[in-house]
PDB file of N, CA and C in Angstrom:
ATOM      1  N   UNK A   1     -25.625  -4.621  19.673  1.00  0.00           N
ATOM      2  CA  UNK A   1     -26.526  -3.550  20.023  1.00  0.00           C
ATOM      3  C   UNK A   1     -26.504  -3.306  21.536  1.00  0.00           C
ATOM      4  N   UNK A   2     -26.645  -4.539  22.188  1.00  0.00           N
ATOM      5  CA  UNK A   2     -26.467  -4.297  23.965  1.00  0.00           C
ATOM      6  C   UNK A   2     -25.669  -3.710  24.140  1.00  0.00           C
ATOM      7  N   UNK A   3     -23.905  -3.685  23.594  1.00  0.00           N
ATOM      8  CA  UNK A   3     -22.629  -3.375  24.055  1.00  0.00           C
ATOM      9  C   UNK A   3     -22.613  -1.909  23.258  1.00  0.00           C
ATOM     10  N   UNK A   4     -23.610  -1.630  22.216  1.00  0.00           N
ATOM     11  CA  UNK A   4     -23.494  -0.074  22.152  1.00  0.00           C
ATOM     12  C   UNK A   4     -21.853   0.051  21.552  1.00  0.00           C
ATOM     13  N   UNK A   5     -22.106  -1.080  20.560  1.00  0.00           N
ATOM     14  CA  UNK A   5     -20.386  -1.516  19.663  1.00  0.00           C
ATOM     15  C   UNK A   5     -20.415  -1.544  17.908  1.00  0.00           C
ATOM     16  N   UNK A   6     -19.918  -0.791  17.337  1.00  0.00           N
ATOM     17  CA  UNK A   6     -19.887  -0.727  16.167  1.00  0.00           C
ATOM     18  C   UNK A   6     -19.386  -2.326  15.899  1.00  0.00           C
ATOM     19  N   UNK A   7     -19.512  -2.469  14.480  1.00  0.00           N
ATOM     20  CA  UNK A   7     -18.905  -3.704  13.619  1.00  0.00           C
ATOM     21  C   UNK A   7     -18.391  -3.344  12.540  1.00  0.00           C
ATOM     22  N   UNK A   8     -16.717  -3.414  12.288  1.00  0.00           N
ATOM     23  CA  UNK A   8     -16.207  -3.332  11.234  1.00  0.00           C
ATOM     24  C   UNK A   8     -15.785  -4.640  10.274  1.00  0.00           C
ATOM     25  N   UNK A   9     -15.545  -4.774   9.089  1.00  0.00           N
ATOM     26  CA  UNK A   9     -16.073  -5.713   8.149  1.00  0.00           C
ATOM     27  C   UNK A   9     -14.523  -6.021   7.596  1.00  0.00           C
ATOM     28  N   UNK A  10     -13.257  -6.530   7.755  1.00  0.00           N
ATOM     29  CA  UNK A  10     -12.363  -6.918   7.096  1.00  0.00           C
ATOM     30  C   UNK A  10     -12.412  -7.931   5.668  1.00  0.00           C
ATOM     31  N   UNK A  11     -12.078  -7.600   4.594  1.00  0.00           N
ATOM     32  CA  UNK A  11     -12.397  -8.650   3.409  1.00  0.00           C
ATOM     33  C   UNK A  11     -11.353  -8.819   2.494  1.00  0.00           C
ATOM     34  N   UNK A  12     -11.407  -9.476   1.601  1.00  0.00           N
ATOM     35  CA  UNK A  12     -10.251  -9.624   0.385  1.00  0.00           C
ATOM     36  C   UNK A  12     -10.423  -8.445  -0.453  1.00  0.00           C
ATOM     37  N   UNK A  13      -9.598  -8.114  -1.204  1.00  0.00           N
ATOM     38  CA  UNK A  13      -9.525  -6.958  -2.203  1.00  0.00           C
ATOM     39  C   UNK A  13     -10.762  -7.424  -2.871  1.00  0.00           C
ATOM     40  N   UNK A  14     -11.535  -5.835  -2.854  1.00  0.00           N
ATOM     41  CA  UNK A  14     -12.023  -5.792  -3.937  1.00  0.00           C
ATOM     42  C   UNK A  14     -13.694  -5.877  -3.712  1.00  0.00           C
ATOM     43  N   UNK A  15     -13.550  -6.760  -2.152  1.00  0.00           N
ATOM     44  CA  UNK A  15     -15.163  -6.932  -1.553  1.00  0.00           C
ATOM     45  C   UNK A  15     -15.513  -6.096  -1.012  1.00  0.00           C
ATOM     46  N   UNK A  16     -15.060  -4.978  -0.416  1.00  0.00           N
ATOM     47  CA  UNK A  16     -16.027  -3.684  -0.132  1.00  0.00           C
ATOM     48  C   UNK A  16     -16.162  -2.725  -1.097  1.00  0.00           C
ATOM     49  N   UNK A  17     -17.356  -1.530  -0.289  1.00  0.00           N
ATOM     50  CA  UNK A  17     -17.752  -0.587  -1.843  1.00  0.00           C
ATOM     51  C   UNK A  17     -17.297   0.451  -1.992  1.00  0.00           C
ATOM     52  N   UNK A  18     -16.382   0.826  -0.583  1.00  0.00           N
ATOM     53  CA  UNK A  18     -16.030   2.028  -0.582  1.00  0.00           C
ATOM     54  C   UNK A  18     -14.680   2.041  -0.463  1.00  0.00           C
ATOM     55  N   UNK A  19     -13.758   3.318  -0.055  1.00  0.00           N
ATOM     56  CA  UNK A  19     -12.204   3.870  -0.387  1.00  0.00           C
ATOM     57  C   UNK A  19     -11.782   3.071   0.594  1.00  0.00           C
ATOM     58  N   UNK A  20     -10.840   2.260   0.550  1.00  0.00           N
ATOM     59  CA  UNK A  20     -10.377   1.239   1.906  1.00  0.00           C
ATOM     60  C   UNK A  20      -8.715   1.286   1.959  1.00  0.00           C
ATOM     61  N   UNK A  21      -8.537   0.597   3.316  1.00  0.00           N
ATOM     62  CA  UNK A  21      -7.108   0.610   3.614  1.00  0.00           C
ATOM     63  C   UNK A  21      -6.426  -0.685   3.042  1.00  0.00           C
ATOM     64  N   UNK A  22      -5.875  -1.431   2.136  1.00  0.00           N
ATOM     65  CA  UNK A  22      -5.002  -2.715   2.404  1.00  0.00           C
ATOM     66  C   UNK A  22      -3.791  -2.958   2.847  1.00  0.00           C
ATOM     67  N   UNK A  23      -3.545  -4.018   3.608  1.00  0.00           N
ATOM     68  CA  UNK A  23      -2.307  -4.722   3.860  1.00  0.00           C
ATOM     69  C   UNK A  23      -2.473  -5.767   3.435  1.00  0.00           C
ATOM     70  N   UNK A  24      -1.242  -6.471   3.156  1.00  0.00           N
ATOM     71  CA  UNK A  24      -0.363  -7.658   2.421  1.00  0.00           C
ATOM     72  C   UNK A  24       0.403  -8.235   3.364  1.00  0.00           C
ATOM     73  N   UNK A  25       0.360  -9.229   3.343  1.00  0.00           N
ATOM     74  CA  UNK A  25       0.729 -10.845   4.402  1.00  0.00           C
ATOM     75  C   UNK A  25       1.610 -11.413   3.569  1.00  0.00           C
ATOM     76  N   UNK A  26       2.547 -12.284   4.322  1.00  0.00           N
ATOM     77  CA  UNK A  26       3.137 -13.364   3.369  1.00  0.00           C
ATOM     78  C   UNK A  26       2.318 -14.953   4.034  1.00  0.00           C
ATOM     79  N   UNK A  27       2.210 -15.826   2.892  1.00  0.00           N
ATOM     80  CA  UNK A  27       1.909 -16.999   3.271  1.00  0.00           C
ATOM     81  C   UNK A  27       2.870 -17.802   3.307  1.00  0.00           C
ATOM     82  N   UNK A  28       2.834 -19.171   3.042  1.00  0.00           N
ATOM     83  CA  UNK A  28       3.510 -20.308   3.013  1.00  0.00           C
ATOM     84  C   UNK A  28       3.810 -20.510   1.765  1.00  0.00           C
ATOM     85  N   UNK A  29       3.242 -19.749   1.011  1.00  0.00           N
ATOM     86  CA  UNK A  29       3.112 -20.568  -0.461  1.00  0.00           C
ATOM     87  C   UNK A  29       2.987 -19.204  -1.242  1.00  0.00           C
ATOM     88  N   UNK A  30       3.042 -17.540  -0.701  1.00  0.00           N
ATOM     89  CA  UNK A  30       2.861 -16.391  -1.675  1.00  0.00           C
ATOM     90  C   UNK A  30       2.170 -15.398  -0.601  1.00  0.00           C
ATOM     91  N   UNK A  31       1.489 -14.710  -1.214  1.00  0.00           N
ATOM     92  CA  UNK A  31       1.214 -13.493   0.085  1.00  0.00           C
ATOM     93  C   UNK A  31      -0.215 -13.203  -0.707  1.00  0.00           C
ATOM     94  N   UNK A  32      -0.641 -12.220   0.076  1.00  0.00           N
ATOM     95  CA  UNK A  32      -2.314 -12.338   0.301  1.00  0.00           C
ATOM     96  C   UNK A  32      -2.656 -10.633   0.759  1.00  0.00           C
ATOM     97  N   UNK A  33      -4.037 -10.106   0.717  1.00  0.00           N
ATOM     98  CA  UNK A  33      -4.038  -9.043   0.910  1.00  0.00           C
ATOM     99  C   UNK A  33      -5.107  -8.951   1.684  1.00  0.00           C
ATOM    100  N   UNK A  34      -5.948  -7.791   3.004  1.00  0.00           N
ATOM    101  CA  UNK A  34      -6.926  -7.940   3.383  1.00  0.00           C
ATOM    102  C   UNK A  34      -7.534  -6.818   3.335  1.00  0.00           C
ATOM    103  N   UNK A  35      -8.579  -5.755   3.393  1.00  0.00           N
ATOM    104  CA  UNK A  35      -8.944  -4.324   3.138  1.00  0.00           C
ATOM    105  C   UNK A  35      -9.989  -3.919   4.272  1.00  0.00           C
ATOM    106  N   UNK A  36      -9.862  -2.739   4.638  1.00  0.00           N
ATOM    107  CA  UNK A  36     -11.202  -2.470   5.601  1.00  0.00           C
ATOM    108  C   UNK A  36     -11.539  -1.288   5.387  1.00  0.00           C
ATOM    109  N   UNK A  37     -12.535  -0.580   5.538  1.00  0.00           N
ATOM    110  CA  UNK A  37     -13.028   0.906   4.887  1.00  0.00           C
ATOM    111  C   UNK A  37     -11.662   2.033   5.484  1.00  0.00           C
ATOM    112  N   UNK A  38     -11.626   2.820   4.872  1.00  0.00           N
ATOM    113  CA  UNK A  38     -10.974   3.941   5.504  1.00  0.00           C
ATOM    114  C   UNK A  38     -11.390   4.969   6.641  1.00  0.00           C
ATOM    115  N   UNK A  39     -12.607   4.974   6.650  1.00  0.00           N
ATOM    116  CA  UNK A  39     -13.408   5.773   8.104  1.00  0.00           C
ATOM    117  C   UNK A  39     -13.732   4.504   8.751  1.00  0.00           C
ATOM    118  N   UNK A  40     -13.588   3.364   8.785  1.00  0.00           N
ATOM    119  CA  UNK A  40     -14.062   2.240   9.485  1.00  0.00           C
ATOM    120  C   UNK A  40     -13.790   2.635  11.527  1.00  0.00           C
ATOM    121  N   UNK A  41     -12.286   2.944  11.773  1.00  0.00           N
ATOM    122  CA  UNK A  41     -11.977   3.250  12.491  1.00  0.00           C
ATOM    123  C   UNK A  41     -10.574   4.254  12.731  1.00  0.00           C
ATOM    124  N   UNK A  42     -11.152   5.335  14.016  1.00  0.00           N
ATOM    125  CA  UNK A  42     -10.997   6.627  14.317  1.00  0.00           C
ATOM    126  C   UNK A  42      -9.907   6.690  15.560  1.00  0.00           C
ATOM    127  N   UNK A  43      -9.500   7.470  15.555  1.00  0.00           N
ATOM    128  CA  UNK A  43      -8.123   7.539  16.324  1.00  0.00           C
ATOM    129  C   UNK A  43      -9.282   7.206  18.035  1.00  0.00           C
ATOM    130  N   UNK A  44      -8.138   6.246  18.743  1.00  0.00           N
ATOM    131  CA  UNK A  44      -9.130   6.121  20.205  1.00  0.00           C
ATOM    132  C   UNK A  44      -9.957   5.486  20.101  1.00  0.00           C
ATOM    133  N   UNK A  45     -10.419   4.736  18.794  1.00  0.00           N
ATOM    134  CA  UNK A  45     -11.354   3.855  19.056  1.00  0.00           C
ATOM    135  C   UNK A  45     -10.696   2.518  19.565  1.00  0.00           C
ATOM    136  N   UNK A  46     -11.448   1.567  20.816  1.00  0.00           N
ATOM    137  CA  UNK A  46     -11.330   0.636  21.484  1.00  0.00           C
ATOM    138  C   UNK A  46     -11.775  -0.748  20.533  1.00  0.00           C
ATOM    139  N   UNK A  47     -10.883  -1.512  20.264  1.00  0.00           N
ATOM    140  CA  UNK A  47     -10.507  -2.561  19.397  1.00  0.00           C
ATOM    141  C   UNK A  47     -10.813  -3.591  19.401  1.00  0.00           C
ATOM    142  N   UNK A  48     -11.784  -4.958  20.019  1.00  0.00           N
ATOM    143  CA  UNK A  48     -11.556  -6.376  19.767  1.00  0.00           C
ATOM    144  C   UNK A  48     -11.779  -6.814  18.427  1.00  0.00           C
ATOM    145  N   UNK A  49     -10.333  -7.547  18.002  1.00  0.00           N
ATOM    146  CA  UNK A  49     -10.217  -8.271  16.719  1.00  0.00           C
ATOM    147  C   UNK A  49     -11.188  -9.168  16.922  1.00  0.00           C
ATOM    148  N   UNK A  50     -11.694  -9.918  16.300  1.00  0.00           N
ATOM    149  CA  UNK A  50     -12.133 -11.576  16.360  1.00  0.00           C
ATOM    150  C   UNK A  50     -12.484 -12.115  14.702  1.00  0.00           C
ATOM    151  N   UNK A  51     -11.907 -13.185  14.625  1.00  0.00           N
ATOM    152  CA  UNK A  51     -11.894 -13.996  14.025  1.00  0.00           C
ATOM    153  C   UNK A  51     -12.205 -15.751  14.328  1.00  0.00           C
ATOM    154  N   UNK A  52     -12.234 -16.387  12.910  1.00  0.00           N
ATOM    155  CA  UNK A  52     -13.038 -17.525  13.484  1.00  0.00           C
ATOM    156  C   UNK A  52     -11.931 -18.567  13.385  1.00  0.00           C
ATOM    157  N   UNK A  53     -10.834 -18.511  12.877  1.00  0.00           N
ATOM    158  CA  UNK A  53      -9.711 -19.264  13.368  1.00  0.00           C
ATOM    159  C   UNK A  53      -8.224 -18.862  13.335  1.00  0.00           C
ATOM    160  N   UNK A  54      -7.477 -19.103  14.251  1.00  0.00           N
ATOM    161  CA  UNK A  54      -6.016 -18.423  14.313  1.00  0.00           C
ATOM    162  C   UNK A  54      -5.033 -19.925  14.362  1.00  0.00           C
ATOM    163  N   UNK A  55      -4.241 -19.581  12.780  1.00  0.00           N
ATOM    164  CA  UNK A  55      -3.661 -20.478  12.266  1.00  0.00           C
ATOM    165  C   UNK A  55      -1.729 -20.370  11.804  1.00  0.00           C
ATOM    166  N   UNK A  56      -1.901 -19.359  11.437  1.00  0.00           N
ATOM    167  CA  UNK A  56      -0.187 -18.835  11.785  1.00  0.00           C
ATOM    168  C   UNK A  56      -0.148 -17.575  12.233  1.00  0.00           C
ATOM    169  N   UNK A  57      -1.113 -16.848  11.928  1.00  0.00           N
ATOM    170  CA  UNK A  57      -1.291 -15.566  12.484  1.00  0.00           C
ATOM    171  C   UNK A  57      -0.799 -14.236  11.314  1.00  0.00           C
ATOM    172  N   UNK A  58      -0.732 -14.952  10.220  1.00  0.00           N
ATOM    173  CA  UNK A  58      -0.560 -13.967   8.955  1.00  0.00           C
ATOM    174  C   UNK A  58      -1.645 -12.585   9.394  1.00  0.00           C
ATOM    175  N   UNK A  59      -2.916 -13.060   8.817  1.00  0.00           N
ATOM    176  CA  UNK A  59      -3.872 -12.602   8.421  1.00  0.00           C
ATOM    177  C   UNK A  59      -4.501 -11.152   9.950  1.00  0.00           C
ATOM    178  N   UNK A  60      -4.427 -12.029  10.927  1.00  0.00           N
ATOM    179  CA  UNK A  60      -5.023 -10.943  12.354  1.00  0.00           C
ATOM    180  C   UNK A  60      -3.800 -10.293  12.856  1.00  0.00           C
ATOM    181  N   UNK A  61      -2.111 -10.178  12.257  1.00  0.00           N
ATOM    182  CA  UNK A  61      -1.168  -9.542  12.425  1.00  0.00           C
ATOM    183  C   UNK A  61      -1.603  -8.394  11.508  1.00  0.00           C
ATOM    184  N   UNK A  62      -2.019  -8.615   9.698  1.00  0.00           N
ATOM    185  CA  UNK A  62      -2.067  -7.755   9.624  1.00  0.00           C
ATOM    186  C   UNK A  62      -3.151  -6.598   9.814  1.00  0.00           C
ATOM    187  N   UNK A  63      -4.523  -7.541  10.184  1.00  0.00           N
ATOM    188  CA  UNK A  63      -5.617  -6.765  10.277  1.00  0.00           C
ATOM    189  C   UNK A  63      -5.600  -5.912  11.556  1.00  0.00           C
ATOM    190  N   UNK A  64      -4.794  -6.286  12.598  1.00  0.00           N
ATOM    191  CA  UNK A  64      -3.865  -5.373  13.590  1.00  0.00           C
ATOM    192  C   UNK A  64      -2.797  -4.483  13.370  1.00  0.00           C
ATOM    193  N   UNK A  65      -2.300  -4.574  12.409  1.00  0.00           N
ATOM    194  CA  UNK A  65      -1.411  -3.161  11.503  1.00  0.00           C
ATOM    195  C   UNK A  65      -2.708  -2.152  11.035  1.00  0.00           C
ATOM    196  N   UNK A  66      -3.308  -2.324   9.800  1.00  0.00           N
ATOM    197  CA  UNK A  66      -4.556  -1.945   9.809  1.00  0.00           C
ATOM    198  C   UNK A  66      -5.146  -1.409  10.812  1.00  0.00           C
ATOM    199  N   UNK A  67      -5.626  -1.839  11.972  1.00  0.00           N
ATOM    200  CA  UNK A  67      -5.898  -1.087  13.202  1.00  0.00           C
ATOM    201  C   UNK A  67      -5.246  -0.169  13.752  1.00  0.00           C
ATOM    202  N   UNK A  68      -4.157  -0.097  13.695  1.00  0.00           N
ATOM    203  CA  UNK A  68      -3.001   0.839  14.474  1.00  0.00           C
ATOM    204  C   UNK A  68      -2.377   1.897  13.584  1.00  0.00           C
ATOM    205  N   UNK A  69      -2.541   1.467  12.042  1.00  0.00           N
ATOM    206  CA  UNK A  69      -2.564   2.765  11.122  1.00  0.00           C
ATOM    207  C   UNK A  69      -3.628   3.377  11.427  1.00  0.00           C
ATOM    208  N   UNK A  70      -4.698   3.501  11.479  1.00  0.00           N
ATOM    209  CA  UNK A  70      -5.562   3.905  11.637  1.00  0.00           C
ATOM    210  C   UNK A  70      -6.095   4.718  13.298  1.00  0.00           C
ATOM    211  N   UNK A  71      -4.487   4.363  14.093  1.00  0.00           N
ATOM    212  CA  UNK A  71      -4.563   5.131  15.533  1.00  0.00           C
ATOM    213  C   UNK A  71      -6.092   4.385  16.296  1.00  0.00           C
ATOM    214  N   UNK A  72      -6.303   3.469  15.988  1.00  0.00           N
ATOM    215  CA  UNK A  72      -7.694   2.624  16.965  1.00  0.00           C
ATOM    216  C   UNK A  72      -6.306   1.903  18.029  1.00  0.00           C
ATOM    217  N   UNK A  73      -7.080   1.317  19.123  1.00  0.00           N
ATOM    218  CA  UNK A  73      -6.489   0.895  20.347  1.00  0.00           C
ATOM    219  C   UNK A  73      -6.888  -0.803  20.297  1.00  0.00           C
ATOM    220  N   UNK A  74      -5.997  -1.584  19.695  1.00  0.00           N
ATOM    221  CA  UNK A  74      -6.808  -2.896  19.853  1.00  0.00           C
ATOM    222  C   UNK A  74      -6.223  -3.710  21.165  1.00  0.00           C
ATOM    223  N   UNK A  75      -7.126  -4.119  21.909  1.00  0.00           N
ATOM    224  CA  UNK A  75      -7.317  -4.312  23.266  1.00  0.00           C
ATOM    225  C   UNK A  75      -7.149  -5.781  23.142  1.00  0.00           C
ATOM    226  N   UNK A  76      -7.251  -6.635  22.649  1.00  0.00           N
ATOM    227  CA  UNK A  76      -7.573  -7.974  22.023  1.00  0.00           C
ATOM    228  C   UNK A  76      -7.931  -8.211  21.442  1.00  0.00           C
ATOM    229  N   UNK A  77      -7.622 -10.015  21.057  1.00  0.00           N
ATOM    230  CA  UNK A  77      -7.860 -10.434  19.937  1.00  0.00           C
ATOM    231  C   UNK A  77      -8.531 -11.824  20.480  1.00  0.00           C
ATOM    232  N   UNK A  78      -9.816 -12.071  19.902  1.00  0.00           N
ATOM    233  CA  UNK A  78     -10.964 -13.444  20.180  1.00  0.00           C
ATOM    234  C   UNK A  78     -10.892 -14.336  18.927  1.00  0.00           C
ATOM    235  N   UNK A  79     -10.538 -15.665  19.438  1.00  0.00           N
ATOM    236  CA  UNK A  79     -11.175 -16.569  18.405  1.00  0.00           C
ATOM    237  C   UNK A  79     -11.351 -17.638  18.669  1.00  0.00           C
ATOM    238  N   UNK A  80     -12.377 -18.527  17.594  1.00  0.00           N
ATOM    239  CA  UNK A  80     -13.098 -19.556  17.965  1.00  0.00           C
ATOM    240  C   UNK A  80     -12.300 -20.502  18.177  1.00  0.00           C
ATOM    241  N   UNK A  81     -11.381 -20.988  17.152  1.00  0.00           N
ATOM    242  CA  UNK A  81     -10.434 -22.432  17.382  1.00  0.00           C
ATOM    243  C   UNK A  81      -9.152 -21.560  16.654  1.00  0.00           C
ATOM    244  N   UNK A  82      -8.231 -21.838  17.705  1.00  0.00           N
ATOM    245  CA  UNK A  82      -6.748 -22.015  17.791  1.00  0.00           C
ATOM    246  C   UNK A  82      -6.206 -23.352  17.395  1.00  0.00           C
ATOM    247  N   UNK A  83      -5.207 -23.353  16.130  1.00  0.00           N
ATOM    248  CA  UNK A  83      -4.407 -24.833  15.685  1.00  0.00           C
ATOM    249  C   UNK A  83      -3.084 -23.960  16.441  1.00  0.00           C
ATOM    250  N   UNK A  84      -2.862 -24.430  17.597  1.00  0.00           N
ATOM    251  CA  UNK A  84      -2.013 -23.732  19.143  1.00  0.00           C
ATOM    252  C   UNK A  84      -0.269 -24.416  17.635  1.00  0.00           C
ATOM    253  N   UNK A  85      -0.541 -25.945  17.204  1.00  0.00           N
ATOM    254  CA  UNK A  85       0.335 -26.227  16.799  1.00  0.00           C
ATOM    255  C   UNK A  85       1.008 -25.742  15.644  1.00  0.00           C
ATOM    256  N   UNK A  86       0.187 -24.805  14.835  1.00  0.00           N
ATOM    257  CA  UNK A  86       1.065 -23.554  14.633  1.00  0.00           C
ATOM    258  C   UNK A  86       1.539 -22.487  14.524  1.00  0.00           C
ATOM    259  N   UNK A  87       2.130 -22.603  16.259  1.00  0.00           N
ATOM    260  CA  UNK A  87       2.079 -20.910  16.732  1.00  0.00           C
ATOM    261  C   UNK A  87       2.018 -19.613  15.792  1.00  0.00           C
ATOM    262  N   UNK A  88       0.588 -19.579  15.719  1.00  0.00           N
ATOM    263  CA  UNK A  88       0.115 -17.760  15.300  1.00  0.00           C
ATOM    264  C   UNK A  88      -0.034 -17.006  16.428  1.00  0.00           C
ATOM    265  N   UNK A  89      -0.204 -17.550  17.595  1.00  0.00           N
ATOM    266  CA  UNK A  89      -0.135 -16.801  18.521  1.00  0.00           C
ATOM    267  C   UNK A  89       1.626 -15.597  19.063  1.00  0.00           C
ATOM    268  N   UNK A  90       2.671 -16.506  18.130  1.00  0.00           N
ATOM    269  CA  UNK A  90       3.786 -16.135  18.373  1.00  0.00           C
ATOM    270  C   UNK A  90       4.052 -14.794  17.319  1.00  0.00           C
ATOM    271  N   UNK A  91       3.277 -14.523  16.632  1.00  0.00           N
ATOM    272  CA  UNK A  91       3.284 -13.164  15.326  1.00  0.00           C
ATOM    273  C   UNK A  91       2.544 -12.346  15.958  1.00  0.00           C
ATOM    274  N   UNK A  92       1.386 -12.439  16.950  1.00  0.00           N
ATOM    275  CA  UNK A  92       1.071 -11.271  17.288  1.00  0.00           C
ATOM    276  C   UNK A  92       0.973 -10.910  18.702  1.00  0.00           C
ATOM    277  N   UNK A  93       1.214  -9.495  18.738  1.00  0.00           N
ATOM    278  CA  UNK A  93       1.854  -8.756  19.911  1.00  0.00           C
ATOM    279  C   UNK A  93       0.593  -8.166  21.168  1.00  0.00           C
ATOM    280  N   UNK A  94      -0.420  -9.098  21.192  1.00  0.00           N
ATOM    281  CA  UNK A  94      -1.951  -8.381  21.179  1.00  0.00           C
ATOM    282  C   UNK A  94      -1.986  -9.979  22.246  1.00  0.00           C
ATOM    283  N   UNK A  95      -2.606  -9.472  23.421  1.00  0.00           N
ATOM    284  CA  UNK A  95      -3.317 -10.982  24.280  1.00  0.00           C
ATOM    285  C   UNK A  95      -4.523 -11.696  23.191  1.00  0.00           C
ATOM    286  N   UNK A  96      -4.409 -13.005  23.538  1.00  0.00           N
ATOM    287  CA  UNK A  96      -5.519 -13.680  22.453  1.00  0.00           C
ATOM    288  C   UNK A  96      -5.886 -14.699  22.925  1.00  0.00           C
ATOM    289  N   UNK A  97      -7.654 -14.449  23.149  1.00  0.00           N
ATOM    290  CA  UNK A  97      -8.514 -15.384  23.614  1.00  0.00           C
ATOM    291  C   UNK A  97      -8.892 -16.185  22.461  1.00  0.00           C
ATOM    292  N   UNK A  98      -9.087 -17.509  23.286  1.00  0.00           N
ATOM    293  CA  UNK A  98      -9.904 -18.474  22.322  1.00  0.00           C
ATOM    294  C   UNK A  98      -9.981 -19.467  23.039  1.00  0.00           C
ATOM    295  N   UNK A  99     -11.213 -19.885  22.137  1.00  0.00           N
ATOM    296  CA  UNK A  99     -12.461 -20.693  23.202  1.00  0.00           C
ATOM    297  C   UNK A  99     -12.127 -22.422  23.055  1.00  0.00           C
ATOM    298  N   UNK A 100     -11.430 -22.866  21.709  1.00  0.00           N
ATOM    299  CA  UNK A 100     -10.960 -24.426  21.389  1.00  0.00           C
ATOM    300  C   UNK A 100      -9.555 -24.260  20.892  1.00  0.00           C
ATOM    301  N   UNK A 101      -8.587 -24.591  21.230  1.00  0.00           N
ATOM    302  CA  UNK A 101      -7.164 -25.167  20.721  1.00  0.00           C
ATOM    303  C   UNK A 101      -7.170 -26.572  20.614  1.00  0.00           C
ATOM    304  N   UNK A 102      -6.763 -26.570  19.234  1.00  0.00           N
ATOM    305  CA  UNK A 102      -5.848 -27.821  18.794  1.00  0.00           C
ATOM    306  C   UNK A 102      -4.680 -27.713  18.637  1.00  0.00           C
TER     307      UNK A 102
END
């Protein structure tokens, strides 16, 4: 509310209520999908991803495709704990803060 900043809601298929965008990841073991509304975000809108952990970097690569279909500007990417040991930081093309690496 201070920063006068919307909040958009990324989820698994199927958890939001309205017309949404998905992308599909590959994992280690099969691939995975993530969805975010379709008016969520507008061409020019200013971007920080954040998430609460960055682990190969499947998942905030694609929720950053997602962003950029959608013509938004993502500026960075925040998260709580980085496992640094397996570079997800090396999949995405976006500077990325975070506050604990392991």
């Amino acid at each position: 509310l201070r920063l006068d900043a919307g909040l958009v809601i990324v989820r698994k298929p199927g958890k939001l209520p309205y017309k949404t965008h998905r992308t599909s990841y590959a994992l280690e073991y099969g691939q995975d999908s993530v969805e975010m509304h379709i008016d969520a975000i507008t061409a020019n809108d200013r971007v920080l991803l954040v998430d609460d952990v960055l682990a190969t970097g499947g998942t905030m690569a694609a929720v950053a495709q997602m962003i950029e279909h959608s013509e938004g500007k993502l500026e960075e990417l925040a998260v709580l704990i980085e496992l640094a040991f397996l570079n997800g930081r090396s999949k995405l093309k976006h500077n990325v803060f975070s506050v604990i690496q392991y």
